[in-house]
PDB file of N, CA and C in Angstrom:
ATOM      1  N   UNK A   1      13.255 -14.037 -27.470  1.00  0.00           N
ATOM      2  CA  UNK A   1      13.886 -13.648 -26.215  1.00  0.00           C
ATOM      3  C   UNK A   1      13.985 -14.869 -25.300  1.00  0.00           C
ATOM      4  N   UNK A   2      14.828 -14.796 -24.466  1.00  0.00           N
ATOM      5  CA  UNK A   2      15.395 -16.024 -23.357  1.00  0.00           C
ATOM      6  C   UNK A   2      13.751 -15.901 -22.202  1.00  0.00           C
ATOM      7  N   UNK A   3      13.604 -17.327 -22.344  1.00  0.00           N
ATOM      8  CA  UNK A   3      12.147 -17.571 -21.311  1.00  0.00           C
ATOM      9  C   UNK A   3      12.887 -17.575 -19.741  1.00  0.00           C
ATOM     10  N   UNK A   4      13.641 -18.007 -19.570  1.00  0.00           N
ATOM     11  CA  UNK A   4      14.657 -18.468 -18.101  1.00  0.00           C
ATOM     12  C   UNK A   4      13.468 -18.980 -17.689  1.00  0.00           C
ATOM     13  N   UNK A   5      13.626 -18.757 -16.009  1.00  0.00           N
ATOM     14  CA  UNK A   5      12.973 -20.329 -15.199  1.00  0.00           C
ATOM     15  C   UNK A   5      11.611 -19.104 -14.199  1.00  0.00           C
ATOM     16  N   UNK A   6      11.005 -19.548 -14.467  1.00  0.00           N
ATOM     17  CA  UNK A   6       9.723 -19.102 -13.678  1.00  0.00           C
ATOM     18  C   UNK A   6      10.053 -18.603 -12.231  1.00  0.00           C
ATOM     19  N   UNK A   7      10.057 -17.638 -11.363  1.00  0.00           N
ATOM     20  CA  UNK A   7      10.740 -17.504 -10.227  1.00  0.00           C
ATOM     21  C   UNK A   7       9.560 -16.776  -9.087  1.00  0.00           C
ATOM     22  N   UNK A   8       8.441 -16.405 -10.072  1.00  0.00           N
ATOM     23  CA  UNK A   8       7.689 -15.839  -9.293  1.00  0.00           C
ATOM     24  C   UNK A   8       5.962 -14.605 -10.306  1.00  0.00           C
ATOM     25  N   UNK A   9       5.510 -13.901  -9.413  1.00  0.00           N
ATOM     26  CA  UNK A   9       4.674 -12.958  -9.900  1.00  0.00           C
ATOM     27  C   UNK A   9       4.206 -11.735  -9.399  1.00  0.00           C
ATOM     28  N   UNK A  10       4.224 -10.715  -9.781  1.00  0.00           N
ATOM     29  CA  UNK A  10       3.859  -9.628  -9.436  1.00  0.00           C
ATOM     30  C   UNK A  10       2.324  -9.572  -9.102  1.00  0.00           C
ATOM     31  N   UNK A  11       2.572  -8.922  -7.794  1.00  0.00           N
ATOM     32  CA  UNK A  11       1.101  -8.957  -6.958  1.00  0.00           C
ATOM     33  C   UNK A  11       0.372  -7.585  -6.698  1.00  0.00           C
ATOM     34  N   UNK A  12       1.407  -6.696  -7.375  1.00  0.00           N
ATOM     35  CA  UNK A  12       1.045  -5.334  -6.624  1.00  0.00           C
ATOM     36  C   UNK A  12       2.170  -4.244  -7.345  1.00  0.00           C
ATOM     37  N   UNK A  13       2.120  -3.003  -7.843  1.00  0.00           N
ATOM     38  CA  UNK A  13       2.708  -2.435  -8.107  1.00  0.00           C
ATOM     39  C   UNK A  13       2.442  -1.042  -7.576  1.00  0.00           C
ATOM     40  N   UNK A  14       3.538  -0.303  -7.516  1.00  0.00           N
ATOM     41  CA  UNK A  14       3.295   1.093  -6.714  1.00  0.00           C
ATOM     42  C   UNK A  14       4.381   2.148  -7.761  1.00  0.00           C
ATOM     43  N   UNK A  15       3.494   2.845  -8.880  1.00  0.00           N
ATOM     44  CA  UNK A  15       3.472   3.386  -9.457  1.00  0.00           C
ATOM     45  C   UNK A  15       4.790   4.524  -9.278  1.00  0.00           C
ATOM     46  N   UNK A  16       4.012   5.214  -8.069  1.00  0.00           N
ATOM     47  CA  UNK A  16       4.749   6.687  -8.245  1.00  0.00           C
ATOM     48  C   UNK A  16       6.321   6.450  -7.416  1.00  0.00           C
ATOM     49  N   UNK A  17       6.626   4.845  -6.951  1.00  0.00           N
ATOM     50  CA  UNK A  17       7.892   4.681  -6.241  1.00  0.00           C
ATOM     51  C   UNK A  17       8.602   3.867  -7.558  1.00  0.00           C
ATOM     52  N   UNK A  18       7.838   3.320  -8.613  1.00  0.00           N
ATOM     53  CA  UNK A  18       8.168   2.271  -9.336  1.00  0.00           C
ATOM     54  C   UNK A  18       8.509   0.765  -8.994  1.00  0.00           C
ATOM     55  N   UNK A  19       8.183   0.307  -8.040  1.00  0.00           N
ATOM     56  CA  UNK A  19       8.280  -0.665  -7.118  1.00  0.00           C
ATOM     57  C   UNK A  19       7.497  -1.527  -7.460  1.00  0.00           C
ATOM     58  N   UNK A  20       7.560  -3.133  -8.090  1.00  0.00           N
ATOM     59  CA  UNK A  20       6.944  -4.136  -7.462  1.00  0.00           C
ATOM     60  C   UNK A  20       6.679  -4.930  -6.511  1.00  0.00           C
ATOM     61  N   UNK A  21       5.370  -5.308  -6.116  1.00  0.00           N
ATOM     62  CA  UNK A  21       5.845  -7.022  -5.343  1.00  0.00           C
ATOM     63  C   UNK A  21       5.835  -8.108  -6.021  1.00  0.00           C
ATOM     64  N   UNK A  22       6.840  -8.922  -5.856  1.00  0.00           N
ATOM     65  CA  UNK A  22       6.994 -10.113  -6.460  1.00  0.00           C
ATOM     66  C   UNK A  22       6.589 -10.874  -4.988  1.00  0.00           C
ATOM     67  N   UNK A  23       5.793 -11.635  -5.261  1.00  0.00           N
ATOM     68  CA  UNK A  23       5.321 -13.393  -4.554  1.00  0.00           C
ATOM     69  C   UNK A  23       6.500 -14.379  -5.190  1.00  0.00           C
ATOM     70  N   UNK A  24       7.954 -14.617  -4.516  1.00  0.00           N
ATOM     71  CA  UNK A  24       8.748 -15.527  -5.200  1.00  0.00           C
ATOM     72  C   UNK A  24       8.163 -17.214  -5.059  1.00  0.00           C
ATOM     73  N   UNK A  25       8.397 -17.742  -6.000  1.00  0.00           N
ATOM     74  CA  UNK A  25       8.553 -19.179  -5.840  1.00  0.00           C
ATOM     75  C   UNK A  25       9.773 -20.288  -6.158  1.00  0.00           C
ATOM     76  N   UNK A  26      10.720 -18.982  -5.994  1.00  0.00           N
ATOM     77  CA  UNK A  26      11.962 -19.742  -5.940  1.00  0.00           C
ATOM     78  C   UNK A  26      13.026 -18.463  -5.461  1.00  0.00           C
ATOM     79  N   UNK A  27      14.382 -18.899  -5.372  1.00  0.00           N
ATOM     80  CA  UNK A  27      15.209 -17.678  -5.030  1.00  0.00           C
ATOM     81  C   UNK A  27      15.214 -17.016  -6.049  1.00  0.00           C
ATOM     82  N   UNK A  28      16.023 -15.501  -5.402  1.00  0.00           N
ATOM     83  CA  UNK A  28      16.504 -14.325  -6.249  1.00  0.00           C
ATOM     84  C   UNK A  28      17.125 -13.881  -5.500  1.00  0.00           C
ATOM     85  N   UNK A  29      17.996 -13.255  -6.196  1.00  0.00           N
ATOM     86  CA  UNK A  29      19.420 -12.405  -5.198  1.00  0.00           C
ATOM     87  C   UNK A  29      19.732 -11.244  -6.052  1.00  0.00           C
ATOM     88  N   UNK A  30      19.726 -10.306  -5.560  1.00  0.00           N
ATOM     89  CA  UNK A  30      20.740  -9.025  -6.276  1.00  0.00           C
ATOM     90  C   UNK A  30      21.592  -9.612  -6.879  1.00  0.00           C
ATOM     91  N   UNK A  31      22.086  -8.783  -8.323  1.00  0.00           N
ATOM     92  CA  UNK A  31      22.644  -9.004  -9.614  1.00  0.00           C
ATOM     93  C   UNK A  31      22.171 -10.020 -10.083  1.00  0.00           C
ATOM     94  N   UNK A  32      20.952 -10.992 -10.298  1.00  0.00           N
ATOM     95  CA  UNK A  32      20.152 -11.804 -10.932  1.00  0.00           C
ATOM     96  C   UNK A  32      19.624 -11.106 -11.962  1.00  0.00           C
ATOM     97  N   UNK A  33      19.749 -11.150 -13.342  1.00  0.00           N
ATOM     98  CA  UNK A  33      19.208 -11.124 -14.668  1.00  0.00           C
ATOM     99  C   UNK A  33      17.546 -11.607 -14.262  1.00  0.00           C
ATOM    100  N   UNK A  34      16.629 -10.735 -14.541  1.00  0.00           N
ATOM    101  CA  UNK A  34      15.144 -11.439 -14.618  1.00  0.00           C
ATOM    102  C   UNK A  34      14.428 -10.955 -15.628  1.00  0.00           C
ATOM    103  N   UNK A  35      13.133 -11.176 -15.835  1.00  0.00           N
ATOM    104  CA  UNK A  35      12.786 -11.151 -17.026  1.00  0.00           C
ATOM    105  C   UNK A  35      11.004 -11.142 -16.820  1.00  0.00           C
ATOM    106  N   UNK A  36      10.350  -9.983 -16.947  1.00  0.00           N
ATOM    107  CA  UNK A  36       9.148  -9.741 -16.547  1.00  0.00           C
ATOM    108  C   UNK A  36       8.498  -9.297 -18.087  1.00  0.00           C
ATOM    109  N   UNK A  37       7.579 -10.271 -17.878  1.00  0.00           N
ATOM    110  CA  UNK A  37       6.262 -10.954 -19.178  1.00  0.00           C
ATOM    111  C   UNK A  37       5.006 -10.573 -18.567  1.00  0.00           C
ATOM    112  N   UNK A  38       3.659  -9.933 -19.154  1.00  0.00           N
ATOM    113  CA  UNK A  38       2.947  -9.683 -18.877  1.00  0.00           C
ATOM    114  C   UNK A  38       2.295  -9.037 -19.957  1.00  0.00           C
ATOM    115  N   UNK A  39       0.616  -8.834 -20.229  1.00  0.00           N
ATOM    116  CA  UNK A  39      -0.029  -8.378 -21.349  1.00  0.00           C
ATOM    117  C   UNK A  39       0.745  -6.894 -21.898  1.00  0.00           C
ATOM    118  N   UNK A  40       1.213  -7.236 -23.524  1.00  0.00           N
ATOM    119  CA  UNK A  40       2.142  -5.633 -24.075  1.00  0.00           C
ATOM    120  C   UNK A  40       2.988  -5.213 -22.250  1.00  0.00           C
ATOM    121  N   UNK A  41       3.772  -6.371 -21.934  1.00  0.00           N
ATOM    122  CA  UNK A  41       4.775  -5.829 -21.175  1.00  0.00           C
ATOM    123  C   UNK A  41       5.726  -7.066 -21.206  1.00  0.00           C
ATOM    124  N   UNK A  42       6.750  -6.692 -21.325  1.00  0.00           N
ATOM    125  CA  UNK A  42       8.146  -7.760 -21.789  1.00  0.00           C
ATOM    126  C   UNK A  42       9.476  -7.033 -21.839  1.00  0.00           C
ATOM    127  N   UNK A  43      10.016  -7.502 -20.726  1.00  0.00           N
ATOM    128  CA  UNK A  43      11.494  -6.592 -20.487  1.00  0.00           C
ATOM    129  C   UNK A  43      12.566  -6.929 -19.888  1.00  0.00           C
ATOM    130  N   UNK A  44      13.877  -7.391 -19.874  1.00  0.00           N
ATOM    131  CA  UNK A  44      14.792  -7.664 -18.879  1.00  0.00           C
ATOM    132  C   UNK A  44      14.943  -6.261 -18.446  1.00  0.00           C
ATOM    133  N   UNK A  45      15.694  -7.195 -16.939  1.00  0.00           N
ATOM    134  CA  UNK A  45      16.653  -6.208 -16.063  1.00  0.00           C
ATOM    135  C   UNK A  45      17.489  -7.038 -15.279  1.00  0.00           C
ATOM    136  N   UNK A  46      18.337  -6.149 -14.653  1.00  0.00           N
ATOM    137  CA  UNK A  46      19.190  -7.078 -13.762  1.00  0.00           C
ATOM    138  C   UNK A  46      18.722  -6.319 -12.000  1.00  0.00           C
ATOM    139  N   UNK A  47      18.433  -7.550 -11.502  1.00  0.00           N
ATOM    140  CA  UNK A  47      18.061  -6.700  -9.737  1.00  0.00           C
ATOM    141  C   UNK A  47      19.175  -5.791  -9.069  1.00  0.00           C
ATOM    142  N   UNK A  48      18.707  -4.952  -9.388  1.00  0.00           N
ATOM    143  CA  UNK A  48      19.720  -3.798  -8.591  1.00  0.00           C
ATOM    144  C   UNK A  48      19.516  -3.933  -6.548  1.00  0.00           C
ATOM    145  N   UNK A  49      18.434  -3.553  -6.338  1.00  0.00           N
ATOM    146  CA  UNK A  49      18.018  -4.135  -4.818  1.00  0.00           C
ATOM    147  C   UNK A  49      16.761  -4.596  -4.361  1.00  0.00           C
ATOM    148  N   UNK A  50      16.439  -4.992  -3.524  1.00  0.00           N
ATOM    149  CA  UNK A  50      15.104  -5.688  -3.067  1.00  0.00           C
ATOM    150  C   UNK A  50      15.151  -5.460  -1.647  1.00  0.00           C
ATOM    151  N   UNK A  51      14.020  -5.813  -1.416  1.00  0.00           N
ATOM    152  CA  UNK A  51      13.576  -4.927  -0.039  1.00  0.00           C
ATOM    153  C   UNK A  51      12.538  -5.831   0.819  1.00  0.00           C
ATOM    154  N   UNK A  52      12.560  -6.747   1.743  1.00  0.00           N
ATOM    155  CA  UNK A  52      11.207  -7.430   2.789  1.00  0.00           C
ATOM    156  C   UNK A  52      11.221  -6.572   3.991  1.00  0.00           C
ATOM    157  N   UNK A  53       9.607  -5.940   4.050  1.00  0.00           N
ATOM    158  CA  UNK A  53       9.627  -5.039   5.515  1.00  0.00           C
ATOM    159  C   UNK A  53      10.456  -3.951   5.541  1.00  0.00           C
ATOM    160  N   UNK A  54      10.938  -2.896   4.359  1.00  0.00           N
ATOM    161  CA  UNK A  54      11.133  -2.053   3.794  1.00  0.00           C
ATOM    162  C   UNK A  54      13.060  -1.745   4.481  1.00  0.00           C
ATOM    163  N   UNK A  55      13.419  -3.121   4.244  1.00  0.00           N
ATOM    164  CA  UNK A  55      14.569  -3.447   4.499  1.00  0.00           C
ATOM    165  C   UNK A  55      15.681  -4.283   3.378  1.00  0.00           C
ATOM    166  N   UNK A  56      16.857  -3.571   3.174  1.00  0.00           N
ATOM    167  CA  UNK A  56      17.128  -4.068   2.124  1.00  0.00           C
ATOM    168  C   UNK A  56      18.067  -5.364   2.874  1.00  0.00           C
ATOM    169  N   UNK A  57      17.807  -6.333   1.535  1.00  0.00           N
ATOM    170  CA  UNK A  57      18.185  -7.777   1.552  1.00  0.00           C
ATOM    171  C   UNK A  57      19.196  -8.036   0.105  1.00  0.00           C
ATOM    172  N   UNK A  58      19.991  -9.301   0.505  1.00  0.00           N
ATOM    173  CA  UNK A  58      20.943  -9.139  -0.707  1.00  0.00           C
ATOM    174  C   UNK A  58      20.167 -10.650  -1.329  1.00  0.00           C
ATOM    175  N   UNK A  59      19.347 -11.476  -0.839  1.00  0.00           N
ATOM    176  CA  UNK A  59      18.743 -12.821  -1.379  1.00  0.00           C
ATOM    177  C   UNK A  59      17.257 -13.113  -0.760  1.00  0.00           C
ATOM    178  N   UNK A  60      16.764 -13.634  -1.355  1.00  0.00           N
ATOM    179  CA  UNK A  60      15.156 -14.060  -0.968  1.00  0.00           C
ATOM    180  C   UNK A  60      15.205 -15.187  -1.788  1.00  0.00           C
ATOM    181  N   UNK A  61      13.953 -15.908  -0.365  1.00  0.00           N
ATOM    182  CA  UNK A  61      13.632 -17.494  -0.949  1.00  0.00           C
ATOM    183  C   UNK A  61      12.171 -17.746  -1.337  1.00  0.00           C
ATOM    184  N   UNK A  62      11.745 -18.529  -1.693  1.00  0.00           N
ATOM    185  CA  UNK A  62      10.811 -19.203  -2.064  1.00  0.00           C
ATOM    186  C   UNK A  62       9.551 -19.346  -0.976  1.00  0.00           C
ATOM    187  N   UNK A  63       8.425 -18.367  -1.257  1.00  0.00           N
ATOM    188  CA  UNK A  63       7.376 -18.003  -0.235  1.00  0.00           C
ATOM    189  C   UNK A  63       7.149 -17.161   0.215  1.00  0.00           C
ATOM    190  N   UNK A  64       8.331 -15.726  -0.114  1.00  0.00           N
ATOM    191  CA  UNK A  64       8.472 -13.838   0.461  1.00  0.00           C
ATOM    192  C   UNK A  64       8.022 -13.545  -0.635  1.00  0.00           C
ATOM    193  N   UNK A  65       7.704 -12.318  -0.021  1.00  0.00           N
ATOM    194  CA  UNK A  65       7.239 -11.441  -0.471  1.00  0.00           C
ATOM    195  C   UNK A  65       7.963 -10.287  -0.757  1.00  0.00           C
ATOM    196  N   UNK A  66       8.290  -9.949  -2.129  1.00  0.00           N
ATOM    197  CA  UNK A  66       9.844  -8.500  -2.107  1.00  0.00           C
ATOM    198  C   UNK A  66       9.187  -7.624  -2.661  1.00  0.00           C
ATOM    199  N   UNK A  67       9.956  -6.265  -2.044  1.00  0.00           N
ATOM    200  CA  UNK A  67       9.689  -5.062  -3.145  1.00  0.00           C
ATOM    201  C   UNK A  67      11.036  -4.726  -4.073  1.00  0.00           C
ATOM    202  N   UNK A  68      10.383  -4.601  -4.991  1.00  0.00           N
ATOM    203  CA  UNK A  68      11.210  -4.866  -6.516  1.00  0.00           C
ATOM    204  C   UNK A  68      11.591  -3.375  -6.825  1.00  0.00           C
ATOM    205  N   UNK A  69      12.245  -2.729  -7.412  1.00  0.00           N
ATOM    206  CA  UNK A  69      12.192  -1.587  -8.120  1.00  0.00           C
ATOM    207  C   UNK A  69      12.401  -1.814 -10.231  1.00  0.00           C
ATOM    208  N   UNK A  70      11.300  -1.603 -10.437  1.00  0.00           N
ATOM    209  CA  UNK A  70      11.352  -2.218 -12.024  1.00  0.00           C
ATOM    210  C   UNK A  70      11.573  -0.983 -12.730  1.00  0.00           C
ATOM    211  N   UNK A  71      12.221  -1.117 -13.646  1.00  0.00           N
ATOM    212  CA  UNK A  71      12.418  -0.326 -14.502  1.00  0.00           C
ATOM    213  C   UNK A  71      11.465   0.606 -15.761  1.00  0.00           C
ATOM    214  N   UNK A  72      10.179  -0.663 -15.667  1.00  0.00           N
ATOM    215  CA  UNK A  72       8.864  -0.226 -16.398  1.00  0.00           C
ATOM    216  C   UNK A  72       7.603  -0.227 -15.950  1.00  0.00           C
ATOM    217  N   UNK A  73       6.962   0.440 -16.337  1.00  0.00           N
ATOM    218  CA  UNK A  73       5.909  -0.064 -15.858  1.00  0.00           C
ATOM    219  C   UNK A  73       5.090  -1.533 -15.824  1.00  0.00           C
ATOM    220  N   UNK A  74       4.836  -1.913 -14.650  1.00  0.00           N
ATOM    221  CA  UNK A  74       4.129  -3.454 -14.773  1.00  0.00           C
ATOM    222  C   UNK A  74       2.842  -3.441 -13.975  1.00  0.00           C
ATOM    223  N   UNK A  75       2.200  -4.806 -14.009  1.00  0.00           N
ATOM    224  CA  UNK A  75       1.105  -4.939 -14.007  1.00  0.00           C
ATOM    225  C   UNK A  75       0.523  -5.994 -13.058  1.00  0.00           C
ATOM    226  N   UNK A  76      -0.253  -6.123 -12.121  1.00  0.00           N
ATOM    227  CA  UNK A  76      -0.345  -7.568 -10.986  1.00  0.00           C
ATOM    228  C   UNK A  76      -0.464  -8.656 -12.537  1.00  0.00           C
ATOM    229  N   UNK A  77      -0.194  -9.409 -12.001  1.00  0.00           N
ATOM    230  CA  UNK A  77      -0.147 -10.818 -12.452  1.00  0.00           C
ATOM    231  C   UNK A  77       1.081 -10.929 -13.453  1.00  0.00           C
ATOM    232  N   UNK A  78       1.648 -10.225 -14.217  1.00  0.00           N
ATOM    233  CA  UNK A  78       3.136 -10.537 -14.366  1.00  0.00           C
ATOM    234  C   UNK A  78       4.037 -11.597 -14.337  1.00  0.00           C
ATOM    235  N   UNK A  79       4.375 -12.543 -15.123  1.00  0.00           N
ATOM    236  CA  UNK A  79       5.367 -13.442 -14.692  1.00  0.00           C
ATOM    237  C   UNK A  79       6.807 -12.731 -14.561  1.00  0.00           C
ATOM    238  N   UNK A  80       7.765 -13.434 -13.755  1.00  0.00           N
ATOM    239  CA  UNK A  80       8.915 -12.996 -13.274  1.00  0.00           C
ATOM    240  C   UNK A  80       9.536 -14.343 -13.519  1.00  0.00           C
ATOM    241  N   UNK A  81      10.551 -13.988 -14.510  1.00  0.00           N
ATOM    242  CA  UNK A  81      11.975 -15.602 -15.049  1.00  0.00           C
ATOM    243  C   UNK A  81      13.136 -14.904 -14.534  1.00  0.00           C
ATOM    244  N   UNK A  82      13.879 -15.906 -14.067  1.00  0.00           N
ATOM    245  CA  UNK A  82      15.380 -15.552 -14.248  1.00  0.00           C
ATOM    246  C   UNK A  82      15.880 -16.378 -14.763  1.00  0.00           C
ATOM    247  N   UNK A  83      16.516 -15.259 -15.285  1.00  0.00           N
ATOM    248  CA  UNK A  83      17.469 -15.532 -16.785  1.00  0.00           C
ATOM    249  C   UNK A  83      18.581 -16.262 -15.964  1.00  0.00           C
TER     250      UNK A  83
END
C-alpha cells in the first residue's frame, strides 16, 4: 500500500461520534486522500470534513488540532499520511 507523507497523529478518538483528533504536522484540506496506520489498523479515506472548535473548516495547518470523522475504528497514537 502507498506510505504518502507523514501529516500527523491521532490523539483521541470518540467512538460513538466516530471522530478523530488528529495533532497535524503539516496541512490537510478536505478532499485529501489520507491514510491511517496503526496496530491491526490500516485504511485509506478521502477527508470528507474536519472540524477546529466544533466548526467546520475547508484546510488546516501544521500545529491544530482537528476533528476527523474516520471511517474505522482507530486508536490514539495512529499515524496519519497523505496520500
Amino acid at each position: 500500500m502507498e506510505e504518502g507523507k507523514l501529516v500527523g497523529k491521532i490523539t483521541h478518538y470518540f467512538s460513538k461520534i466516530e471522530v478523530a483528533v488528529v495533532e497535524l504536522s503539516d496541512s490537510l484540506k478536505v478532499g485529501d486522500k489520507i491514510r491511517i496506520v496503526g496496530k491491526d489498523i490500516d485504511f485509506i479515506q478521502e477527508i470528507d470534513s474536519m472540524e477546529v472548535n466544533h466548526k467546520k473548516i475547508q484546510e488546516a495547518k501544521a500545529g491544530e488540532k482537528i476533528g476527523l470523522k474516520v471511517i474505522q475504528k482507530v486508536k490514539e497514537g495512529c499515524q496519519v499520511y497523505k496520500l
